[in-house]
Protein backbone atom coordinates (compact mmCIF):
# COMPACT_ATOMS: atom_id res chain seq x y z
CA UNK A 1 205.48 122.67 37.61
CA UNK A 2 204.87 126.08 38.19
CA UNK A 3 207.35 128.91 39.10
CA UNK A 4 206.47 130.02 42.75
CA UNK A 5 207.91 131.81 45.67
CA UNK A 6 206.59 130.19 48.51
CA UNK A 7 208.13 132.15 50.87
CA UNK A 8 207.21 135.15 49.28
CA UNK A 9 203.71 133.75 49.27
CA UNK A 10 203.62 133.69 53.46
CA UNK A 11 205.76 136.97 53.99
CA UNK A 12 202.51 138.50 51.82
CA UNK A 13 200.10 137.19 53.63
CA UNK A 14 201.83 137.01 57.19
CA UNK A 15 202.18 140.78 56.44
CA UNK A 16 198.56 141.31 56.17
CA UNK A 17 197.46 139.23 59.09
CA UNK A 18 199.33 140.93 61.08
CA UNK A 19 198.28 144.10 60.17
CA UNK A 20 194.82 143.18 60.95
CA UNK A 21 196.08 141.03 64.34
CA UNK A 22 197.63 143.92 66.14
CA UNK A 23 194.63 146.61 65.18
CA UNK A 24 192.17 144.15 66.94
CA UNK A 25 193.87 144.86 69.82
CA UNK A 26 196.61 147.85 69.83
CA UNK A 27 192.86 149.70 70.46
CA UNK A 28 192.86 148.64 73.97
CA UNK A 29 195.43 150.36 75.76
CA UNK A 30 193.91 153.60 74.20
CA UNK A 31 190.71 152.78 75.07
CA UNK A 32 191.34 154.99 78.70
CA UNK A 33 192.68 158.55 76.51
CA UNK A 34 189.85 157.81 74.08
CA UNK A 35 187.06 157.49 76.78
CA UNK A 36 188.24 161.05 78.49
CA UNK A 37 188.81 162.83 75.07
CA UNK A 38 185.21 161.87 73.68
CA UNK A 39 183.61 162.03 77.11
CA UNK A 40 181.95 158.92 76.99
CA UNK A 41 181.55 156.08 79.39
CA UNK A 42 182.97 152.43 79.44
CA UNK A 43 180.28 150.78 77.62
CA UNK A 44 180.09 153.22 75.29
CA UNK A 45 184.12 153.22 74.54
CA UNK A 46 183.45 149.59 74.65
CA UNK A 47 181.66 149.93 71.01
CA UNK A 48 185.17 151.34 69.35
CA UNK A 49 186.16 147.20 70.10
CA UNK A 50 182.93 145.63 69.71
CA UNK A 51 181.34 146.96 65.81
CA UNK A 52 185.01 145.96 65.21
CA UNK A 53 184.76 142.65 66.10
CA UNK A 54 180.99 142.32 64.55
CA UNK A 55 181.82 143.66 61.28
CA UNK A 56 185.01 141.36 61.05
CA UNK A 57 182.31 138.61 61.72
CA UNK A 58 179.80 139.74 59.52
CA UNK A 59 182.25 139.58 56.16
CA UNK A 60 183.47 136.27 56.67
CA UNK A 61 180.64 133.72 55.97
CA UNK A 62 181.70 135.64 52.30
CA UNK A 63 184.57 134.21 52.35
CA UNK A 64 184.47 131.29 50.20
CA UNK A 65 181.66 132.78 48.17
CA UNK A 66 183.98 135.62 47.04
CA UNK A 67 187.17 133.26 47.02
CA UNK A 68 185.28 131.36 44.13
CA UNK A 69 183.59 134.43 42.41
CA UNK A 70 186.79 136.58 42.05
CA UNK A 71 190.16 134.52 43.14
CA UNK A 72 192.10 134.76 45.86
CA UNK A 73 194.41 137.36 44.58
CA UNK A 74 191.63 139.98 43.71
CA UNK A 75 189.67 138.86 47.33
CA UNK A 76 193.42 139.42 49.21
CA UNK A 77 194.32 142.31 47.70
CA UNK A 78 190.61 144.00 48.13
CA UNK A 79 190.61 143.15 52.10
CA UNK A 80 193.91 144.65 52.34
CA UNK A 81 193.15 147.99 50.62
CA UNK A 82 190.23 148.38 52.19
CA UNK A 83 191.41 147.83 55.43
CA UNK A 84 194.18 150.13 54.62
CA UNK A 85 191.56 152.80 53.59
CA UNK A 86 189.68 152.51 57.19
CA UNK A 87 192.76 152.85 59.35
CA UNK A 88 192.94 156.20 57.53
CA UNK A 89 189.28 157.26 58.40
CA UNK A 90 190.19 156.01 62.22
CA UNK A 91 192.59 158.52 62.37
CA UNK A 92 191.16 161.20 60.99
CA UNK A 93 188.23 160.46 63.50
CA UNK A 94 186.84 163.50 65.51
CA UNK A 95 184.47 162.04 67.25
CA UNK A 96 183.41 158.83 68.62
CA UNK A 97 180.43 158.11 66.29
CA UNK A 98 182.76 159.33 63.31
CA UNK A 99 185.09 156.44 64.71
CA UNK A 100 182.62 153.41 64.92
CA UNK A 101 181.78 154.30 61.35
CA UNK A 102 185.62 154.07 59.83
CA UNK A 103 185.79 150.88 62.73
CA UNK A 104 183.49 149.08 60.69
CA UNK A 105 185.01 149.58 57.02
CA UNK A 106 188.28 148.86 58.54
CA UNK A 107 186.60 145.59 59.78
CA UNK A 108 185.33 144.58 56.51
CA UNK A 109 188.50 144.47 55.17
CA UNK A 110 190.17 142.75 57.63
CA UNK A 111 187.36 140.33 58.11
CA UNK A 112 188.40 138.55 54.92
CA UNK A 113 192.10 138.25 55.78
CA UNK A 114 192.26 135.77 58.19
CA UNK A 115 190.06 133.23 56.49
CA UNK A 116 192.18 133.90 53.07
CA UNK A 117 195.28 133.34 54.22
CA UNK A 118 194.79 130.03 56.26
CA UNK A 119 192.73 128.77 52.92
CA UNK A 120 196.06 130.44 50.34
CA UNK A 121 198.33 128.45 52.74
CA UNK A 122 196.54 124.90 52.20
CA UNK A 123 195.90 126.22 48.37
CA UNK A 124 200.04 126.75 48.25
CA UNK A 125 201.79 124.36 50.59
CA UNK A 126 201.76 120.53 50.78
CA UNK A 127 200.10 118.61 53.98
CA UNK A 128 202.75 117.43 54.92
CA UNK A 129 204.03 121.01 56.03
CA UNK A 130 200.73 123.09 57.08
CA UNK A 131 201.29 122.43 60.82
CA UNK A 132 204.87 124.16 60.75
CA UNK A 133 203.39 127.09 58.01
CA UNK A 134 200.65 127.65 60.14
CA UNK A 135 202.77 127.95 62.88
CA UNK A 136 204.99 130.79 61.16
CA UNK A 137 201.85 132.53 59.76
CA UNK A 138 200.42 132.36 63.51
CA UNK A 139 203.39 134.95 64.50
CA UNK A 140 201.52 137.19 62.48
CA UNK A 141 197.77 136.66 63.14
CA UNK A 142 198.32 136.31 66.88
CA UNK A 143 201.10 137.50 67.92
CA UNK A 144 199.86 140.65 66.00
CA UNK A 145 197.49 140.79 68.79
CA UNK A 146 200.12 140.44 71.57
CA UNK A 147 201.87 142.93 70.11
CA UNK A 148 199.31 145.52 69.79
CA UNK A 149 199.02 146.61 73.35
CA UNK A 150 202.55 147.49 74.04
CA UNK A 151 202.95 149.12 70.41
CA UNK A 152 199.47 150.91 71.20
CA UNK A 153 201.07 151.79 74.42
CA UNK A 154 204.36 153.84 73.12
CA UNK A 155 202.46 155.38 70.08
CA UNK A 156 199.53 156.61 72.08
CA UNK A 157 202.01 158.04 74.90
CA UNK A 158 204.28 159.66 72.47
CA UNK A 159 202.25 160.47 69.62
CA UNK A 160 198.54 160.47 70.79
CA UNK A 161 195.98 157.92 69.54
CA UNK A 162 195.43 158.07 66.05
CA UNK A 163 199.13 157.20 65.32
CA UNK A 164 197.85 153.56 66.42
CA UNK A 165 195.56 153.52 62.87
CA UNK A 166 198.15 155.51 60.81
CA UNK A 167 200.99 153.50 61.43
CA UNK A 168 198.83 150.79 59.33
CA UNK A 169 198.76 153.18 56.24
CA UNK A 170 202.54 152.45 55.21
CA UNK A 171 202.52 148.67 56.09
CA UNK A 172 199.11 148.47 53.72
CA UNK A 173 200.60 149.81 50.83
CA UNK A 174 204.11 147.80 50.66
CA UNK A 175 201.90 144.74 51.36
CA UNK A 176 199.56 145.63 47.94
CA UNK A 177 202.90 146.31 46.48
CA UNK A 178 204.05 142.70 47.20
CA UNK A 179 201.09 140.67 46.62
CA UNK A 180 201.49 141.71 42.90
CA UNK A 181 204.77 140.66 42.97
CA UNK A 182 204.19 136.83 44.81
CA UNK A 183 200.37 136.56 44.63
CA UNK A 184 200.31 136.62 41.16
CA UNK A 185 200.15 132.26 40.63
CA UNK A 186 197.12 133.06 42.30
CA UNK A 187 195.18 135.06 39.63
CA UNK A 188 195.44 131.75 37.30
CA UNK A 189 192.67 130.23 40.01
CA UNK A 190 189.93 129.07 38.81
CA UNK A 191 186.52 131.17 39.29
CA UNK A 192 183.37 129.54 39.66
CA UNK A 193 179.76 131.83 39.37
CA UNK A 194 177.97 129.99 42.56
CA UNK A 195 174.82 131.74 43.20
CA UNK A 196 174.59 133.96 46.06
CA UNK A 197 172.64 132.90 48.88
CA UNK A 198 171.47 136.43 50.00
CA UNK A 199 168.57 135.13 52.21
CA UNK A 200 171.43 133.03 54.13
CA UNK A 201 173.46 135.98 54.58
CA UNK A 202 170.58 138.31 55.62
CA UNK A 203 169.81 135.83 58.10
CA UNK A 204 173.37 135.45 59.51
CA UNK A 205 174.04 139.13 59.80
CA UNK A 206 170.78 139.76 61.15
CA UNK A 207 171.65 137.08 63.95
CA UNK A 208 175.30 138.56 64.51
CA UNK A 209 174.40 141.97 65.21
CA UNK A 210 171.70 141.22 67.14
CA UNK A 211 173.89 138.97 69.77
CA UNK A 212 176.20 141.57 69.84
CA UNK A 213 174.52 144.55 70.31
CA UNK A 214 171.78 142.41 72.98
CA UNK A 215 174.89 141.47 74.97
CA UNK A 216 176.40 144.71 75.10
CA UNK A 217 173.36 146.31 75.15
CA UNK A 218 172.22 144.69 78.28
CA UNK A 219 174.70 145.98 80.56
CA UNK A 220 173.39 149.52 80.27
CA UNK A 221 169.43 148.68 80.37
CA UNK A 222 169.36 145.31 82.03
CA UNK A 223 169.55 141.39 80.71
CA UNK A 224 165.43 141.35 82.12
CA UNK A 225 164.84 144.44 80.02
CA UNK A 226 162.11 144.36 77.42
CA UNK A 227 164.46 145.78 74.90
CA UNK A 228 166.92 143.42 75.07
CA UNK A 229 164.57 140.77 75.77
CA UNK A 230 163.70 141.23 72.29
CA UNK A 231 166.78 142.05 70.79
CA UNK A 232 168.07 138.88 71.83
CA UNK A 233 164.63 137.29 70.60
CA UNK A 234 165.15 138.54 67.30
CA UNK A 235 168.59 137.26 67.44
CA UNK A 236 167.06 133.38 67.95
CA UNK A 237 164.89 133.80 65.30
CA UNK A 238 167.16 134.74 62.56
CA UNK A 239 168.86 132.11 63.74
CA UNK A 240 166.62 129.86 62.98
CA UNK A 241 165.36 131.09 60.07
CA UNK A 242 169.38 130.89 58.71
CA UNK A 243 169.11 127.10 60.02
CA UNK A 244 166.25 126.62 57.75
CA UNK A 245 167.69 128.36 54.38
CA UNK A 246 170.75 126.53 55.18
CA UNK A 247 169.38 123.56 54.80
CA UNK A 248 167.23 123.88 51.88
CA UNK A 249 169.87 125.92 49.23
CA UNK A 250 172.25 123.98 46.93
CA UNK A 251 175.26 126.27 47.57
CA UNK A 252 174.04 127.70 51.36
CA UNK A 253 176.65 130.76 52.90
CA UNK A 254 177.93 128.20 55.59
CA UNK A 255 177.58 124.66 54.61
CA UNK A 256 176.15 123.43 58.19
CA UNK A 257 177.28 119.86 56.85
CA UNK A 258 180.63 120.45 58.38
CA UNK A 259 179.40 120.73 61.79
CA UNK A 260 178.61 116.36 61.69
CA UNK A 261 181.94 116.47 61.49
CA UNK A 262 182.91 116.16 65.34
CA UNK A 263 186.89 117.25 64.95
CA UNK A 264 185.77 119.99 63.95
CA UNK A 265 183.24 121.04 65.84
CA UNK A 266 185.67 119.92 68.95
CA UNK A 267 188.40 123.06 67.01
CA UNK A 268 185.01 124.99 67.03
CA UNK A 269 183.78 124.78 70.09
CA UNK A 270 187.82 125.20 71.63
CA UNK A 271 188.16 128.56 69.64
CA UNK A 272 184.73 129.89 70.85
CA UNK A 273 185.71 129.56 74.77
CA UNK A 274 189.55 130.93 74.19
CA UNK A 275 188.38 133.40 72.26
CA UNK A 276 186.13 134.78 74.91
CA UNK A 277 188.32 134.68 78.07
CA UNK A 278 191.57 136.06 76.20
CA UNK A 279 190.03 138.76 74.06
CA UNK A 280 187.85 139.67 77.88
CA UNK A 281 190.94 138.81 80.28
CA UNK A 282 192.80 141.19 77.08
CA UNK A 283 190.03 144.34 77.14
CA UNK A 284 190.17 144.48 81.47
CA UNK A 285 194.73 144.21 81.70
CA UNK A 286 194.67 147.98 80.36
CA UNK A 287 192.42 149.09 83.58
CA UNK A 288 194.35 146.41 85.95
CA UNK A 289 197.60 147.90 84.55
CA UNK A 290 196.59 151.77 83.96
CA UNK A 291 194.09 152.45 86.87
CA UNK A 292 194.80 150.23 89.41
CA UNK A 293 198.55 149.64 89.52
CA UNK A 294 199.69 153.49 88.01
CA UNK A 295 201.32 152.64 85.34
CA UNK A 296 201.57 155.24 82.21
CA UNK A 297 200.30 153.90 78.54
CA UNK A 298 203.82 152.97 77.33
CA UNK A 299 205.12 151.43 80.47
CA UNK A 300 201.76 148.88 80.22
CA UNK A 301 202.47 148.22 76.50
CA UNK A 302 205.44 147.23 77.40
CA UNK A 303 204.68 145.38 80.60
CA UNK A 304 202.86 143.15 77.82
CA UNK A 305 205.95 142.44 75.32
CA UNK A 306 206.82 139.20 77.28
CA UNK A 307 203.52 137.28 76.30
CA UNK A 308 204.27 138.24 72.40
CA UNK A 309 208.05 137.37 72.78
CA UNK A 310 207.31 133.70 74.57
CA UNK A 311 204.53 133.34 72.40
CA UNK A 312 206.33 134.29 68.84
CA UNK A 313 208.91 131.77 70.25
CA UNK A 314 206.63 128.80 71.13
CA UNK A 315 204.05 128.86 68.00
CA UNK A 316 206.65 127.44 65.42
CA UNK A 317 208.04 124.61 67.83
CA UNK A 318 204.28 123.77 68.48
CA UNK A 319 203.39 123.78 65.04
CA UNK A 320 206.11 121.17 64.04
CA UNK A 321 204.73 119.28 67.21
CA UNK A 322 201.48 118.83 65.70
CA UNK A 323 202.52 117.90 62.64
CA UNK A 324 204.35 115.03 63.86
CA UNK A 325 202.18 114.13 67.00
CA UNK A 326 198.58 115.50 66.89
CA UNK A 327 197.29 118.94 68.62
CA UNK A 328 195.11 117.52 71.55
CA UNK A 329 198.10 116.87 74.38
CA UNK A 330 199.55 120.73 73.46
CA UNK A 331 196.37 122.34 73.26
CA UNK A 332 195.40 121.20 76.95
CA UNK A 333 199.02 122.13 78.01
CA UNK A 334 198.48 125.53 76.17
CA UNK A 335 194.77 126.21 77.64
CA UNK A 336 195.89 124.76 80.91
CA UNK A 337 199.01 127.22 81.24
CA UNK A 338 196.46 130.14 80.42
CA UNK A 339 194.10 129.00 82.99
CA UNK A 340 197.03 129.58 85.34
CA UNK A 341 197.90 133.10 83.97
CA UNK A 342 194.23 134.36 84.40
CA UNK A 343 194.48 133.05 88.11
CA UNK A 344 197.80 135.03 88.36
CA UNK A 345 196.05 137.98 86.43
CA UNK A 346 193.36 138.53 89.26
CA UNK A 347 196.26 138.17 92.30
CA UNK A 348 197.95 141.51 91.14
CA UNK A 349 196.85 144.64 92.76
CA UNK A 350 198.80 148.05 92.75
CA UNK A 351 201.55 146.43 95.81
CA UNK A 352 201.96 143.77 93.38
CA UNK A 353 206.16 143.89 91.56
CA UNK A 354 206.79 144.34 88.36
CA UNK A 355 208.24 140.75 88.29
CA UNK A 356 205.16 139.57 89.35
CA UNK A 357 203.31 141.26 86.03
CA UNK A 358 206.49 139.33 83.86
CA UNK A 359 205.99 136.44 84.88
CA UNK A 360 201.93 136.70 84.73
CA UNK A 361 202.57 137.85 80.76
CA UNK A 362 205.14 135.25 80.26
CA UNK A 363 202.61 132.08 81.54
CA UNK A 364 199.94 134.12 79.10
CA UNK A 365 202.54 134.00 76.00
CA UNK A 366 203.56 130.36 76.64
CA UNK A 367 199.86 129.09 76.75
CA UNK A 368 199.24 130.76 73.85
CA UNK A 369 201.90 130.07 71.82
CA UNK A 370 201.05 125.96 72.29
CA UNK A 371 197.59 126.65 71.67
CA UNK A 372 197.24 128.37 68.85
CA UNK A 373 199.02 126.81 65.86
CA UNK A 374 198.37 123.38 67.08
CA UNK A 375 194.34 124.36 66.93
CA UNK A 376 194.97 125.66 62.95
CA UNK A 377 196.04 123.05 61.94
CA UNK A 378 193.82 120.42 63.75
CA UNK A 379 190.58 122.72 62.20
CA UNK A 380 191.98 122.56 58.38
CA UNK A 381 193.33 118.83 58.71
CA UNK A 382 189.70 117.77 60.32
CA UNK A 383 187.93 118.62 56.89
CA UNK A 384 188.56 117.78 53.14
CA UNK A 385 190.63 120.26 50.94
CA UNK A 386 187.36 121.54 48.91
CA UNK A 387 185.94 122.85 52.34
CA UNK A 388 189.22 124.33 53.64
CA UNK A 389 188.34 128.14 53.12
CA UNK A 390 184.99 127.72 54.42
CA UNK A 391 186.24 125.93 57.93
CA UNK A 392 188.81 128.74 57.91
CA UNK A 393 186.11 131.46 57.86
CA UNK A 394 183.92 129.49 59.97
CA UNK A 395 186.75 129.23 62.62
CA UNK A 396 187.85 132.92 61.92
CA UNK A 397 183.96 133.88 62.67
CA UNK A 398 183.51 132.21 65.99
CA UNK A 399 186.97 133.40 67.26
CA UNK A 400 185.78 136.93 66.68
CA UNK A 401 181.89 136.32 67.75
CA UNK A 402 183.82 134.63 71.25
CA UNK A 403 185.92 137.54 71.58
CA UNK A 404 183.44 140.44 71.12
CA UNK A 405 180.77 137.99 73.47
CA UNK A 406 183.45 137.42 75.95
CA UNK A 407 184.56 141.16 76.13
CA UNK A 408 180.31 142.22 76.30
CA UNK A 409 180.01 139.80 79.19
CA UNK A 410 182.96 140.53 81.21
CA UNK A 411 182.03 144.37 80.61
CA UNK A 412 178.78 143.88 82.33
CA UNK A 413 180.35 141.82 84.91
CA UNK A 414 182.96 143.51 86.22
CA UNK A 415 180.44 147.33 85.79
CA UNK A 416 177.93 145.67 87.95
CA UNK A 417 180.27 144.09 90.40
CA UNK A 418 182.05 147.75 90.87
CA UNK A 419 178.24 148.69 91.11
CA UNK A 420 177.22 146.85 93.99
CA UNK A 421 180.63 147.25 95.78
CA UNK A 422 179.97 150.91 96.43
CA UNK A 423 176.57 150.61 97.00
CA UNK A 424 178.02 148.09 100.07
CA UNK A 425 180.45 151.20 100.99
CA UNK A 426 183.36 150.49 99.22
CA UNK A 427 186.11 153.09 98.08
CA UNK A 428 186.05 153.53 94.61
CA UNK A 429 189.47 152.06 94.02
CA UNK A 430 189.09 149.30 95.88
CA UNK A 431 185.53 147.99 94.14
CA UNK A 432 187.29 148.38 91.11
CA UNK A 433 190.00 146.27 91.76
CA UNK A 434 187.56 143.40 93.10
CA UNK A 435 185.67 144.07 90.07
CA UNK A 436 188.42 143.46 87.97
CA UNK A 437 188.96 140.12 89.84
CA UNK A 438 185.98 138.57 89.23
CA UNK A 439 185.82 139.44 85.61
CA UNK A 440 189.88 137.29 85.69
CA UNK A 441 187.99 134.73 87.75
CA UNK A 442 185.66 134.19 85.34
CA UNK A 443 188.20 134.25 82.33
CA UNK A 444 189.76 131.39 84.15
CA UNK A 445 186.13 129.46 84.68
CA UNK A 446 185.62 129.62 81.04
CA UNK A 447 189.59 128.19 80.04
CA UNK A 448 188.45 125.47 82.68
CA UNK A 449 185.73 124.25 81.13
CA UNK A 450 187.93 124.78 77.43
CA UNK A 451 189.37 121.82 78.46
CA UNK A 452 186.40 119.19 78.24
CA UNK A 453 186.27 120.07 74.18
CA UNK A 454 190.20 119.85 74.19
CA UNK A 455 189.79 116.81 74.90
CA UNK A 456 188.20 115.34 71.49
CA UNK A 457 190.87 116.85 69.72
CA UNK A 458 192.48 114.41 67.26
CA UNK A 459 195.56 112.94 69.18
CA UNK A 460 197.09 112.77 65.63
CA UNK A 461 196.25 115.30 63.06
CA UNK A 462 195.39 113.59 59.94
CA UNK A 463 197.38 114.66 56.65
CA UNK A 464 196.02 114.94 53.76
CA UNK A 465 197.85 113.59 50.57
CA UNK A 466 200.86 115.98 49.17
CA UNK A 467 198.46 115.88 45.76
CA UNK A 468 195.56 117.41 47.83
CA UNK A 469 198.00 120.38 48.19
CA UNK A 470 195.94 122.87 44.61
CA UNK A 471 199.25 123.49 43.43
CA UNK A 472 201.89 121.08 42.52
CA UNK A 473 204.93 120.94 44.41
């Protein structure tokens, strides 16, 4: 038996998730001051989000490779120092290219945190308990996220924006100081010297950032555009060029085996459609809340508190739910009650109360707070205990690739439905606010159609043996 602190185990990596949870979205609300102090335009601002969110994807397929070339311990404590050293470059920023660069080496550590912690949770704790974990360790890696808005909000109102990056400087270096204090079982884990499928990874990245930047691209030139024509061409080919390597190496970056599995592509395919109608429905409520309805940057951060305090309160309840019933009934309960909140999202308008926007965040924290842990655990119980870390990062990469596609798409959505609303005579305000409608509407189109892969979710999560747990209990 060895001498562990499981608890201290998820405070240290709870800490560290959310860390990296509320900086992918405590951005937002700031996104309006940073757009008038750099003098740039929407899609441009837009980037500060998006090379986030493609440089978190672009470190995970490593994931597993690095878990089992240098230990969870040295990979967890690297992602968190690094990230730590980024948030410091973010606020030292002066100007917006200057920003995108620190954006991405802030990524790349964070990118490896996510994926890490789910796999040191199923490395630590028995089956038997992983729903209910997850569930805790969820009220850091998402309700981080919740949470970042309204803190964004006060900090940027009272202190300016680069308070937002160095108020994760402290919380970086007391979680380092922890993790060598309830990390350390960790550094006895084995390390195995796979070979490193560079090709694969070449491939992938060259895919990732070509998606991105095509989708984003295109809403400045044009989807018909020759350039992103062929962006987007180049994207489909290093796709299938990655398909091909993947098949034909021993120890491939992302074993595509996984993906016969249909559980898990059902978790998949469920965290690829959230992802992009919350983190899009997230990057428009700044604009609905700032520039339509008047309200300062801390009074919207805090207009948003309610979805992180119903959410923080549903995720452990629904985590011991799944445990002991299966995660397909309150998934479609959770996606469904989201659905609604997107509908209630587009009805507000600047007559709208401030009840109204309460209860609108409070139908957004309930939906996710049943979705989310539920989903965790149905993606690590759907696979066996070798490929844990790499479903995690697989999981961890399409939520982010969903999020940065859906905030791209609803970007060029609601920009050229603004567009054509004053070219048909409209005030300003007003095609803005119709704009921002749609882009909800379509939010809500995509939760919709969430629910037909909700669906093939396992009624009953399948638990693996206590012994399949890496460390005895």
């Amino acid at each position: 038996m060895r001498d562990i602190n499981r608890t201290g185990i998820l405070i240290v990596v709870i800490m560290g998730t959310t860390m990296a949870g509320i900086d992918s979205s405590i951005v937002n609300i700031s996104l309006p001051v940073m757009s008038k102090q750099f003098n740039c335009t929407l899609d441009e601002i837009e980037w500060v989000i998006t090379v986030y969110m493609l440089s978190f994807s672009v470190l995970m397929p490593l994931t597993n490779w690095l878990k089992n070339r240098i230990g969870f311990f040295n990979l967890y404590v690297g992602a968190i120092s690094l990230f730590t050293l980024g948030s410091l470059m973010c606020a030292l920023s002066t100007s917006l290219d200057s920003l995108l660069i620190a954006r991405v080496v802030q990524a790349l550590g964070g990118g490896a945190m996510a994926p890490t912690s789910m796999a040191i949770i199923s490395y630590v704790f028995p089956a038997r308990v992983r729903g209910t974990v997850l569930g805790w360790w969820g009220l850091g890696n998402l309700v981080g996220p919740a949470m970042g808005p309204t803190l964004g909000g006060i900090l940027t109102e009272k202190f300016g924006w680069p308070s937002i990056f160095y108020i994760n400087i402290p919380i970086g270096i007391i979680t380092v100081i922890l993790a060598f204090r309830y990390l350390d079982v960790l550094r006895k884990q084995p390390k195995l010297k796979l070979p490193f499928d560079l090709t694969g990874f070449v491939a992938l990245t060259i895919f990732l950032v070509c998606l991105q930047y095509g989708v984003a691209r295109a809403e400045v030139v044009g989807i018909t555009s020759p350039e992103i024509l062929a962006t987007l061409g180049v994207a489909l080919i290093a796709f299938a060029v990655f398909i091909w390597i993947d098949k034909h190496k021993k120890e491939p970056i992302i074993n595509l085996d996984l993906f016969a599995n249909y559980s898990f592509v059902s978790c998949i395919l469920v965290t690829i459609s959230r992802s992009a109608a919350l983190f899009g429905g997230l990057f428009l409520m700044p604009f609905l809340l700032q520039e339509q309805m008047g309200f300062s940057e801390g009074m919207s951060g805090l207009l948003i508190l309610p979805n992180s305090v119903f959410m923080a309160a549903m995720m452990p309840f629904a985590g011991r739910w799944s445990d002991k019933h299966g995660s397909r009934e309150i998934s479609m309960l959770g996606i469904a009650l989201l659905a609604v909140s997107m509908y209630l999202f587009a009805l507000l308008d600047k007559s709208s109360s401030l009840s109204s926007v309460i209860i609108t965040m409070t139908v957004r924290g309930l939906g996710m707070g049943l979705l989310l842990a539920p989903l965790n655990a149905a993606t690590l119980s759907a696979v066996r205990p070798s490929e844990v870390t790499m479903a995690s990062s697989i999981s961890t990469l399409m939520q982010q690739v969903g999020g940065a596609i859906g905030i791209a798409v609803l970007a060029i959505v609601t920009q050229a439905a603004y567009n054509k609303h004053v070219l048909l005579g409209l005030e300003g305000h007003y095609a803005h606010h119709l704009a921002l409608k749609q882009g909800f509407h379509i939010s809500l189109f995509i939760l919709l159609i969430t629910l037909i892969p909700a669906w093939f979710l396992p009624r009953r999560n399948v638990a693996l043996k206590d012994t399949d747990a890496h460390i005895d209990t």
